[in-house]
Protein backbone atom coordinates (compact mmCIF):
# COMPACT_ATOMS: atom_id res chain seq x y z
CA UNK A 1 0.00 0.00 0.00
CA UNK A 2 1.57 3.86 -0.82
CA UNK A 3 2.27 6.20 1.50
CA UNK A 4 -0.46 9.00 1.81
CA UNK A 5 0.93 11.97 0.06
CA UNK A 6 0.79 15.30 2.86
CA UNK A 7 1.78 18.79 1.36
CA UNK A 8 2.76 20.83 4.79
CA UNK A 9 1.77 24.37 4.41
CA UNK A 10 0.10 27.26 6.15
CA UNK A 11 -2.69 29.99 4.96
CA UNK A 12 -0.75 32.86 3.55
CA UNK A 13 2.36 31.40 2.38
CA UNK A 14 2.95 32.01 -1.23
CA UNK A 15 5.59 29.47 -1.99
CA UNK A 16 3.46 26.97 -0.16
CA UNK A 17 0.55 27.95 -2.66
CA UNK A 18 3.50 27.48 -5.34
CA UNK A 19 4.14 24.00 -3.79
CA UNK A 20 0.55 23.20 -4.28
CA UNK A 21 0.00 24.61 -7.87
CA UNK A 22 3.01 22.27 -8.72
CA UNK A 23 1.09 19.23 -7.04
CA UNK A 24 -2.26 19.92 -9.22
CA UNK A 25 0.09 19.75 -12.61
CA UNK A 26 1.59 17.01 -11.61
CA UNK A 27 0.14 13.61 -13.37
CA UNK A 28 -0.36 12.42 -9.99
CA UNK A 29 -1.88 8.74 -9.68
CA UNK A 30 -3.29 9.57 -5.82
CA UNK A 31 -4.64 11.89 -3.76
CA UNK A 32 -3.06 14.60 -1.78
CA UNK A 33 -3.94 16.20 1.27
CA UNK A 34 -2.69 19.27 2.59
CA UNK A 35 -2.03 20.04 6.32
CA UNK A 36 -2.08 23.88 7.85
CA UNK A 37 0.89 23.27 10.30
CA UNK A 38 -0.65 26.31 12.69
CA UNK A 39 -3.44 23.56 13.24
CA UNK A 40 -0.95 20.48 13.95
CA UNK A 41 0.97 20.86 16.91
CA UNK A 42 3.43 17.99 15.80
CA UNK A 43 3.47 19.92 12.42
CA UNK A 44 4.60 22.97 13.48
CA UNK A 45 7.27 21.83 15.79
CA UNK A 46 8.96 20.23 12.96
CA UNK A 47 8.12 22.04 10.22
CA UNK A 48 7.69 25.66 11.13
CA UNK A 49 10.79 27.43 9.07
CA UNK A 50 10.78 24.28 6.81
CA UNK A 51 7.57 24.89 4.34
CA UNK A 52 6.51 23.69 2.30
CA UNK A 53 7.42 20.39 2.99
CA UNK A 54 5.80 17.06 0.79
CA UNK A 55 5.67 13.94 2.85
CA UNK A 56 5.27 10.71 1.53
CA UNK A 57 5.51 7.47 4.24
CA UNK A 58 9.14 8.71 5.76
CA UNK A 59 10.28 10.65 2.72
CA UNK A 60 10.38 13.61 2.64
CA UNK A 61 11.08 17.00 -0.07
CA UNK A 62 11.53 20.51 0.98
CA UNK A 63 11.34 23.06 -0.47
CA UNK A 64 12.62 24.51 -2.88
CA UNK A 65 12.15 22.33 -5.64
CA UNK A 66 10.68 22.55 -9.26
CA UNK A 67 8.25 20.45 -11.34
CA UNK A 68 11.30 17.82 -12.39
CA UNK A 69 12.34 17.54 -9.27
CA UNK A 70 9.04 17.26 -8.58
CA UNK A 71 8.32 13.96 -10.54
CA UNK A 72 11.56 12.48 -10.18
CA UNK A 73 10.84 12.58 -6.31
CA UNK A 74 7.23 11.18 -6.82
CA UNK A 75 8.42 8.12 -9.16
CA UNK A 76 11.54 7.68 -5.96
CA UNK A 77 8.56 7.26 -3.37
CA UNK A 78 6.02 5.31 -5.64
């Protein structure tokens, strides 16, 4: 079974809405949820000065990154 894909973000940030744009291009073959750290306590401990952040199972890719990096990161974690 796959990881569930989590986009860490928070209302506001423009390269998180960046982050996300880059997701909906993406020929992605699941789901995606998105998580405001300011409303997960674990979250933001770990990601506050980090996002965005795209978690997959225990991989991880922070930002910055483009839409190749993008893919090649998403066919790594598949």
């Amino acid at each position: 079974m796959r990881a569930e894909l989590v986009l860490y973000s928070t209302w506001g940030c423009h390269l998180c809405e960046q982050a996300e744009q880059l997701l909906l291009q993406a020929d992605l073959t699941q789901p995606f949820k998105v998580v405001d750290i300011v409303e997960d306590e674990q979250a933001f401990e770990r990601y506050r000065v980090m996002i965005p952040v795209l978690r997959s199972g225990d991989n991880e890719l922070c930002w910055p990154f483009d839409a190749a990096q993008l893919v090649t990161w998403l066919k790594e974690v598949s």
